[in-house]
Protein backbone atom coordinates (compact mmCIF):
# COMPACT_ATOMS: atom_id res chain seq x y z
CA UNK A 1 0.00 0.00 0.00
CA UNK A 2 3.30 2.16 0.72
CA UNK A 3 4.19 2.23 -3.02
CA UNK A 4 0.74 3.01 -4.37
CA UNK A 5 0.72 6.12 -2.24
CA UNK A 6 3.96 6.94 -3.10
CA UNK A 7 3.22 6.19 -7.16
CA UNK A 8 -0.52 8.40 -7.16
CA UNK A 9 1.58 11.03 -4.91
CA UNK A 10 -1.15 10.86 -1.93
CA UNK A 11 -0.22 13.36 0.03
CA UNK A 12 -0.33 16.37 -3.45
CA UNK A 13 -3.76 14.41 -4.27
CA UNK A 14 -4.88 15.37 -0.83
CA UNK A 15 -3.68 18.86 -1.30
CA UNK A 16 -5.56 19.00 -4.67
CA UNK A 17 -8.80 18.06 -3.03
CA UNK A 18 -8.23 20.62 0.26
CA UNK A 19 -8.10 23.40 -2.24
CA UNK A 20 -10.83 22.71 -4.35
CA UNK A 21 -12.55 22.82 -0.75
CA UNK A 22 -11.05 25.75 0.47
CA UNK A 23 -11.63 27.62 -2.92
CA UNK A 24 -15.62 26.77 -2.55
CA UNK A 25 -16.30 27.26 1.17
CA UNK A 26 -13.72 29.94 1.87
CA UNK A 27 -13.73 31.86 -1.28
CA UNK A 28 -16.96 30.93 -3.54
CA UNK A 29 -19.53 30.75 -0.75
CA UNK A 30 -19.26 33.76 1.49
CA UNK A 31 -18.70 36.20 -1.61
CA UNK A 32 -22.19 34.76 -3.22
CA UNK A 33 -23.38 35.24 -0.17
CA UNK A 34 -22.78 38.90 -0.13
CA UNK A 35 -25.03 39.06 -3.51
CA UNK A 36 -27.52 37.27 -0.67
CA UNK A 37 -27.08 34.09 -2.88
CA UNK A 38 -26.74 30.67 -2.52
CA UNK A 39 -24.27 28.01 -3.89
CA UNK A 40 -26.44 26.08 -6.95
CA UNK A 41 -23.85 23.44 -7.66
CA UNK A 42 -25.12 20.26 -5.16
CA UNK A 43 -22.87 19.06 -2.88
CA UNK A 44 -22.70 15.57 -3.89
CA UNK A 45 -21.64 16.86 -7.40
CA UNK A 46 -18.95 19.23 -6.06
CA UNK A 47 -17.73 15.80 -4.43
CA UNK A 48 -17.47 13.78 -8.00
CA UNK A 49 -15.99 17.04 -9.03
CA UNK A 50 -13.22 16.53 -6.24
CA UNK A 51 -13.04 12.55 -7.33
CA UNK A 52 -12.82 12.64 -10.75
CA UNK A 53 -9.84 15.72 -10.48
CA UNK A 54 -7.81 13.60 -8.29
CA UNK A 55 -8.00 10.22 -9.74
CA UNK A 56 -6.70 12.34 -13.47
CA UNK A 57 -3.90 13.56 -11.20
CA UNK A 58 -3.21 10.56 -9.89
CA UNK A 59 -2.91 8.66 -13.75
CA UNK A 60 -0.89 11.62 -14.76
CA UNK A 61 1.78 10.87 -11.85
CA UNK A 62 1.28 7.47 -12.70
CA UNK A 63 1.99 7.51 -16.57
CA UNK A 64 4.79 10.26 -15.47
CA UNK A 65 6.54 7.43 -13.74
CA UNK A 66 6.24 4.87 -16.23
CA UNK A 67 8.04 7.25 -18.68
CA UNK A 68 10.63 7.96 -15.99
CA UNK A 69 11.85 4.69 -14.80
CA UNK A 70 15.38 5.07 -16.23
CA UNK A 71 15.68 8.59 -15.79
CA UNK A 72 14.42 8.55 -11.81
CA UNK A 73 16.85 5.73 -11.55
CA UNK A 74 19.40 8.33 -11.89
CA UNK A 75 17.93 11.32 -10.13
CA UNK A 76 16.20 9.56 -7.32
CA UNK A 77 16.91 5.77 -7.28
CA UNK A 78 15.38 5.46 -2.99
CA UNK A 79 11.91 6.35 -4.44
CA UNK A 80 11.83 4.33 -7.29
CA UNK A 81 8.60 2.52 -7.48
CA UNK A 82 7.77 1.06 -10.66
CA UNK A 83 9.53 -1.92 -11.69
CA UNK A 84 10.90 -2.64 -8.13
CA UNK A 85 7.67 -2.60 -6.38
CA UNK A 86 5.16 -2.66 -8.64
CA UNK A 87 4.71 -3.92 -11.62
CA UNK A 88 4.81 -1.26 -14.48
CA UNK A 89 2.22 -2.90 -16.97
CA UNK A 90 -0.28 -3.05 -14.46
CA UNK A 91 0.56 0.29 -13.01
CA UNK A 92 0.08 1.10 -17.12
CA UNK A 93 -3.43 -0.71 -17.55
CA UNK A 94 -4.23 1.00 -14.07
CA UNK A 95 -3.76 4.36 -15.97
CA UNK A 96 -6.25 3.96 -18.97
CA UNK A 97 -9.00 2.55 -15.98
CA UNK A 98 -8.61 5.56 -13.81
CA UNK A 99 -8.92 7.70 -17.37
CA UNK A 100 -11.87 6.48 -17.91
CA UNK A 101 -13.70 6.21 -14.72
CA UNK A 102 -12.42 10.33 -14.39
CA UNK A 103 -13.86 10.90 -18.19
CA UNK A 104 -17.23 9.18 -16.89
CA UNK A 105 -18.10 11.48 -13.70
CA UNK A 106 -17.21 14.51 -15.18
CA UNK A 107 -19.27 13.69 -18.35
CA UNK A 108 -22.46 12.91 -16.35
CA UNK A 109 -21.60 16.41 -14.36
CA UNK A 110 -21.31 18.14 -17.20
CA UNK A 111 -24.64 16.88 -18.85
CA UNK A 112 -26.43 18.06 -15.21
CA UNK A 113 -24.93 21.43 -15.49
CA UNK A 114 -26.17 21.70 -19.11
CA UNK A 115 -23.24 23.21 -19.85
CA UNK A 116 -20.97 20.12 -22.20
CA UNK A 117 -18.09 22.56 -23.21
CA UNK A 118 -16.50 22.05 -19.77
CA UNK A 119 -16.59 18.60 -20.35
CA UNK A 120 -13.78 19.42 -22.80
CA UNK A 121 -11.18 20.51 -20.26
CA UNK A 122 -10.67 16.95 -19.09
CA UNK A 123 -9.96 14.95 -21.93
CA UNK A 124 -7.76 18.10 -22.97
CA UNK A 125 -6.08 17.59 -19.70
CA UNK A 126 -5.49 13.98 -20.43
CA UNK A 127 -4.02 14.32 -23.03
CA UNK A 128 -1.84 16.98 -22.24
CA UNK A 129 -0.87 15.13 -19.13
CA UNK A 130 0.61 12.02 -21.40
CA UNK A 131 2.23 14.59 -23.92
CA UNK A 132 3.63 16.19 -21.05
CA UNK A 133 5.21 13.08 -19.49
CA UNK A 134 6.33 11.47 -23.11
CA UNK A 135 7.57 14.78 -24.96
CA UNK A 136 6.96 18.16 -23.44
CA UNK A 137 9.02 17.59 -20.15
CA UNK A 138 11.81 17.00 -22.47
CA UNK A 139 11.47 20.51 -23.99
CA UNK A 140 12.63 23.89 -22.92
CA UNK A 141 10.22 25.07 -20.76
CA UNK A 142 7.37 24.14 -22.18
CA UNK A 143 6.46 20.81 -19.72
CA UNK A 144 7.39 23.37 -16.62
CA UNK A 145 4.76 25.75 -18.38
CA UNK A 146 2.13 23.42 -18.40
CA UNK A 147 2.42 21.60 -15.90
CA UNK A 148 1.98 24.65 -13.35
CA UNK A 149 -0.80 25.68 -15.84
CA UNK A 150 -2.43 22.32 -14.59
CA UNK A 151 -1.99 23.43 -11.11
CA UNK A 152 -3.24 26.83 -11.58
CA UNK A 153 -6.44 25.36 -13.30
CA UNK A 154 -7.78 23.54 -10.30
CA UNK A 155 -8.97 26.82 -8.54
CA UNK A 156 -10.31 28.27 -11.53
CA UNK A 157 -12.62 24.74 -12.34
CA UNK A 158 -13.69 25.07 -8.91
CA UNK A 159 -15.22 28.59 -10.04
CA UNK A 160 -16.77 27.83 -13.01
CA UNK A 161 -18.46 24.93 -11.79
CA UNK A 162 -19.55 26.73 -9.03
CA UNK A 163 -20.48 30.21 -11.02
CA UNK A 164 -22.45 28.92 -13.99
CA UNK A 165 -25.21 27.35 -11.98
CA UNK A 166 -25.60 30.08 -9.98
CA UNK A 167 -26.18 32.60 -13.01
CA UNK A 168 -28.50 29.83 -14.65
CA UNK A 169 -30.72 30.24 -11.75
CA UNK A 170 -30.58 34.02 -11.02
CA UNK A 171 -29.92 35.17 -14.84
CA UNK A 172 -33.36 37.52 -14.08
CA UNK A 173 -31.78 38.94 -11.53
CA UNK A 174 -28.35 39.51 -12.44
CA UNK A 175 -30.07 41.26 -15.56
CA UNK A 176 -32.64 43.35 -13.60
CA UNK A 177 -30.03 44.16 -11.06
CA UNK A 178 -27.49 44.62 -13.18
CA UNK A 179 -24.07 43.06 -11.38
CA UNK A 180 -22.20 39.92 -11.72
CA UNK A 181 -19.57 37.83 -10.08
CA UNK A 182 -16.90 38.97 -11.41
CA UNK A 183 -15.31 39.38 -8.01
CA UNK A 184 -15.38 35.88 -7.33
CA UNK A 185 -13.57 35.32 -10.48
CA UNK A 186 -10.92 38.10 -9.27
CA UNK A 187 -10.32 36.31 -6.27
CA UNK A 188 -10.13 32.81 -7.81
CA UNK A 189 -7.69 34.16 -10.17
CA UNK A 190 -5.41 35.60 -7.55
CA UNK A 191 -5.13 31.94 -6.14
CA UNK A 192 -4.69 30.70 -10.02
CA UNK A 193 -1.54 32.93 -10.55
CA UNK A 194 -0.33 32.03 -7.29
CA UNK A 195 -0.60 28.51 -8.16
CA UNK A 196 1.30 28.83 -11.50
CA UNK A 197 4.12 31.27 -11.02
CA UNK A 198 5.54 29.32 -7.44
CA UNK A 199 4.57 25.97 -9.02
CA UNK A 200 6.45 27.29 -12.25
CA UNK A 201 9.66 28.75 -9.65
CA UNK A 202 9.58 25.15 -8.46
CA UNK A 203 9.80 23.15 -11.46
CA UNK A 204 13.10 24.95 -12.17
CA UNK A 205 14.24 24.06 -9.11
CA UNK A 206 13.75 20.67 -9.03
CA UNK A 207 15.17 20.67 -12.64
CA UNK A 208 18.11 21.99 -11.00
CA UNK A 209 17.99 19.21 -8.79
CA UNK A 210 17.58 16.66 -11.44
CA UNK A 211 20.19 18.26 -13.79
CA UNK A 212 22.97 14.88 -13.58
CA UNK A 213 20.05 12.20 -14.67
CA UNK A 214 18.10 15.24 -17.04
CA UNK A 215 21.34 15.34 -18.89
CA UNK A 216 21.73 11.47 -19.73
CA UNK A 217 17.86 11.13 -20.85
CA UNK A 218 18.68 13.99 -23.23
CA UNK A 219 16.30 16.55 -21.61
CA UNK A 220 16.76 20.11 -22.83
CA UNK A 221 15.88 21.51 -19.53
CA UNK A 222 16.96 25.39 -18.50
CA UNK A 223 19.88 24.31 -16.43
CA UNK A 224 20.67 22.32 -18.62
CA UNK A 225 20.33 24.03 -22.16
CA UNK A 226 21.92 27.38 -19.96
CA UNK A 227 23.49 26.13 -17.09
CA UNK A 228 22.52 26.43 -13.17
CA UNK A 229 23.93 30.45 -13.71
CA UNK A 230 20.66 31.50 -15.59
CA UNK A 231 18.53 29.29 -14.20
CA UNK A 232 18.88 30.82 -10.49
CA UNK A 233 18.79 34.57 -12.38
CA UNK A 234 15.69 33.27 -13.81
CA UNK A 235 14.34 31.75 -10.35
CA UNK A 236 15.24 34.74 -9.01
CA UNK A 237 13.25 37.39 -11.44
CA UNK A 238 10.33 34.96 -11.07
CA UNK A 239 10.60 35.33 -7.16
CA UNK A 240 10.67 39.21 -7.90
CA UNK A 241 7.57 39.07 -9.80
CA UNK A 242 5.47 37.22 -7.37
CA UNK A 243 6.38 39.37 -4.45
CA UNK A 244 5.85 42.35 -6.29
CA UNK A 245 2.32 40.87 -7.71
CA UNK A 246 0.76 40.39 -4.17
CA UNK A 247 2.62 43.51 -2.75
CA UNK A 248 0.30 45.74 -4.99
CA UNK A 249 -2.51 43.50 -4.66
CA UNK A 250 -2.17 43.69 -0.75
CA UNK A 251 -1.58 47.49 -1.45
CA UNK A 252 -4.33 48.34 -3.90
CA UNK A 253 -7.18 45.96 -2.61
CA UNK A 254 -6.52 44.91 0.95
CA UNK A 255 -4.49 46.77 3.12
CA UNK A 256 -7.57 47.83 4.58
CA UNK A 257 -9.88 45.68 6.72
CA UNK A 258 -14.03 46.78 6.44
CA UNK A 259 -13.18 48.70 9.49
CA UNK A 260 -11.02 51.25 7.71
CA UNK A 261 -7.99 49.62 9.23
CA UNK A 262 -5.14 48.38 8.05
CA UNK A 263 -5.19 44.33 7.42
CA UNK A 264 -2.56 43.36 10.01
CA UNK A 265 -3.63 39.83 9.49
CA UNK A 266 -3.32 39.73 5.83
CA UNK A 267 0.33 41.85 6.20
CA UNK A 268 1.79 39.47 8.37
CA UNK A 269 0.54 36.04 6.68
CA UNK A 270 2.43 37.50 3.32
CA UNK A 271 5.08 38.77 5.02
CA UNK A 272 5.87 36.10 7.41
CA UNK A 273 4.65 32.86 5.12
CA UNK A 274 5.02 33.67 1.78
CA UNK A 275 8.10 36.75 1.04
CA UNK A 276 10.45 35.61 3.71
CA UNK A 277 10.36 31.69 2.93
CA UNK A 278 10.32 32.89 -0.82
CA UNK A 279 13.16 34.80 -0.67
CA UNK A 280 15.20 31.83 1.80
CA UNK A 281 14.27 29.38 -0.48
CA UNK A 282 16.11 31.81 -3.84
CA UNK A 283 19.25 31.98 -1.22
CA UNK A 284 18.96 28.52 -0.84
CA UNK A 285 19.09 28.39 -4.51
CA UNK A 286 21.82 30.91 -5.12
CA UNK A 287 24.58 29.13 -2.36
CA UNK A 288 23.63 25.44 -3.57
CA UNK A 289 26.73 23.84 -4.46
CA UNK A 290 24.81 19.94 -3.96
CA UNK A 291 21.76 18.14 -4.85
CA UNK A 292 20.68 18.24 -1.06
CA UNK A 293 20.09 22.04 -0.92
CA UNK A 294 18.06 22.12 -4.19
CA UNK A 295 15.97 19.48 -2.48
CA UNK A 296 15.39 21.80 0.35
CA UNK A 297 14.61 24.82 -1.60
CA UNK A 298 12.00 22.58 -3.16
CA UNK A 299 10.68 21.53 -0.22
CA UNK A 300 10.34 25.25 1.13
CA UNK A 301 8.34 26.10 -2.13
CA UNK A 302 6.30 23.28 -1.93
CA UNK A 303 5.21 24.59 2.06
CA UNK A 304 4.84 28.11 0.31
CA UNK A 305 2.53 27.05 -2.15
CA UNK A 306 0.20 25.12 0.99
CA UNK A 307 0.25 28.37 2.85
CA UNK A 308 -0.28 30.42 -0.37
CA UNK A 309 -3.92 28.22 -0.33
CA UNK A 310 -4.25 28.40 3.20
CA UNK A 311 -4.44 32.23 2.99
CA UNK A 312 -8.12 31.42 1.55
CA UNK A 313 -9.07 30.88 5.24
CA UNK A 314 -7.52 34.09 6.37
CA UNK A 315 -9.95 35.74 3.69
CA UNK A 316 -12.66 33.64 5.24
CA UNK A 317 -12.64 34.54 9.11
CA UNK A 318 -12.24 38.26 7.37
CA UNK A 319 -15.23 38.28 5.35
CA UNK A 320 -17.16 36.84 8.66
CA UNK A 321 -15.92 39.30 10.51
CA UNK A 322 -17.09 42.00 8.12
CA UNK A 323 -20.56 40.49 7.72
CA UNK A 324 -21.38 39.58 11.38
C-alpha cells in the first residue's frame, strides 16, 4: 500500500482536493453570499468534481513514472517505485481505468450542469498530461509551463463549476439588477496565478535538482540548455515578480480591513509565510553547491505554495468578521 501512495503522490492528491474545498467554502460561498445568494452546484456533485480531479492527477503521476523509470533511476533511485515494487504494466493498464472512470463522472456532471463545453477541459487535460510526461518535459520550458498551468487550473474549475449554476438560476436577476460575479472570479484568479508562477519557480528548481540524470535522458531543460547560472537569475526574477504581484494587490485591494484599518492579518501572513520563505528558499538556490540544498529549496516552495492556499481561510474569518 506504501508504493501506491507513493506512485498516485497521496499526500499532493490530498492537497488538490483541500483546495478545491477551500476555494468553494472559503472563497466561492461567502462572496455569493454577499449578492444574498446561494451556492447552486449540489454538494454531492462538487464531491465527484473533487473525485474525478484527483484520480486524473493521480494517472498523470502514474503515466509520469512509467516514462521515468530510467531517468528517476538516476535522479532519485530510494523512491523508485515502478519496476521494483510494482509492476509497471499493471501500473500502465491502471492508468487507462482511472482515465476512464475520471472521463465518466465529469461527463455525467457536465450533462447536469447543461453546460458540455466544460466537459472538454478533461480529456484536454489527459491528453496533455501524457504529452507532457512522453515529450513536453523533455522541452525547454514548455512541460514546466504546463504543468503549473495544470496546477493553476484547479482553482479556476472550482469557479466555473460553481459560477455557472448560480447565473442559470438568477440570470433575471443579475439582468434586472445589473451586477455579476466577477469578483469571485478576481479572487479565484489571484489563487490561479499564485498557483502557476511558485509551481512554475519550483519546477526549475527541481530541474536543478535533477540536472545529472536530465542530462543522460537527453532533456533540454533550463539548467541544462543554460546552465545552473541563468537558471537561479531566472528563479530569481520569477521570485521578484510574485512578491511584487501580491505587494500591490495587498496594497491596492486589501491593506484595509471593512473597518477602515489596516489588514494586520493579511500583512503578516504575506510577510511572514510567503516573502520571507520565498526569498530563503532563492538563497537557498543561489549558495547550492549539492543536490541536497536544491531538495530543500523545493521543499520550502512546496510549504509556500500550501500556505499560499491556506491564505483562503484568512480571507474567510475576514469576510465573517465583516458580515457579522
Amino acid at each position: 500500500m506504501k508504493h501506491i501512495i507513493r506512485l498516485i503522490r497521496l499526500p499532493n492528491l490530498l492537497m488538490m482536493a483541500a483546495t478545491m474545498v477551500l476555494m468553494r467554502y472559503c472563497i466561492i460561498q461567502p462572496l455569493v453570499s454577499h449578492f444574498y445568494l446561494k451556492l447552486a452546484f449540489p454538494l454531492t456533485h462538487f464531491i465527484l468534481l473533487v473525485i474525478s480531479v484527483t484520480i486524473i492527477a493521480a494517472a498523470g503521476y502514474i503515466i509520469n513514472d512509467y516514462f521515468d523509470i530510467n531517468t528517476d533511476e538516476v535522479n532519485r533511485p530510494e523512491k523508485v517505485v515502478l519496476g521494483q515494487h510494482i509492476n509497471p504494466k499493471s501500473a500502465y493498464i491502471a492508468y487507462f481505468i482511472m482515465n476512464f472512470i475520471a472521463l465518466c463522472i465529469t461527463f455525467y456532471l457536465s450533462i447536469q450542469l447543461g453546460v458540455m463545453p466544460l466537459f472538454t477541459i478533461f480529456p484536454i487535460t489527459i491528453g496533455v498530461l501524457w504529452f507532457y510526461s512522453t515529450t513536453y518535459k523533455k522541452q525547454l520550458l514548455i512541460g514546466n509551463i504546463l504543468v503549473s498551468l495544470m496546477v493553476a487550473g484547479v482553482p479556476l474549475l472550482v469557479a466555473m463549476y460553481e459560477i455557472l449554476p448560480i447565473y442559470k438560476l438568477n440570470h433575471q436577476i443579475f439582468i434586472k439588477m445589473k451586477f455579476n460575479l466577477n469578483v469571485v472570479f478576481a479572487w479565484i484568479g489571484m489563487f490561479t496565478f499564485f498557483a502557476f508562477i511558485v509551481n512554475l519557480i519550483r519546477e526549475l528548481v527541481k530541474d536543478s535538482e535533477d540536472i545529472e540524470g536530465d542530462r543522460i535522458a537527453g532533456r533540454n531543460t533550463l539548467p541544462v540548455a543554460f546552465g545552473l547560472a541563468l537558471t537561479r537569475k531566472v528563479i530569481a526574477f520569477l521570485v521578484f515578480i510574485t512578491i511584487s504581484v501580491l505587494s500591490y494587490t495587498f496594497f491596492k485591494h486589501l491593506d484595509e480591513n471593512c473597518s477602515g484599518k489596516t489588514d494586520i492579518i493579511t500583512l503578516l501572513y504575506f510577510l511572514m509565510l510567503i516573502f520571507i520563505p520565498l526569498i530563503i528558499a532563492t538563497v537557498v538556490v543561489f549558495k547550492a553547491k549539492e543536490k541536497k540544498y536544491f531538495t530543500l529549496a523545493s521543499t520550502i516552495l512546496k510549504i509556500v505554495m500550501v500556505l499560499g492556499i491556506l491564505y483562503s481561510f484568512v480571507f474567510w474569518i475576514n469576510i465573517i468578521h465583516c458580515n457579522g
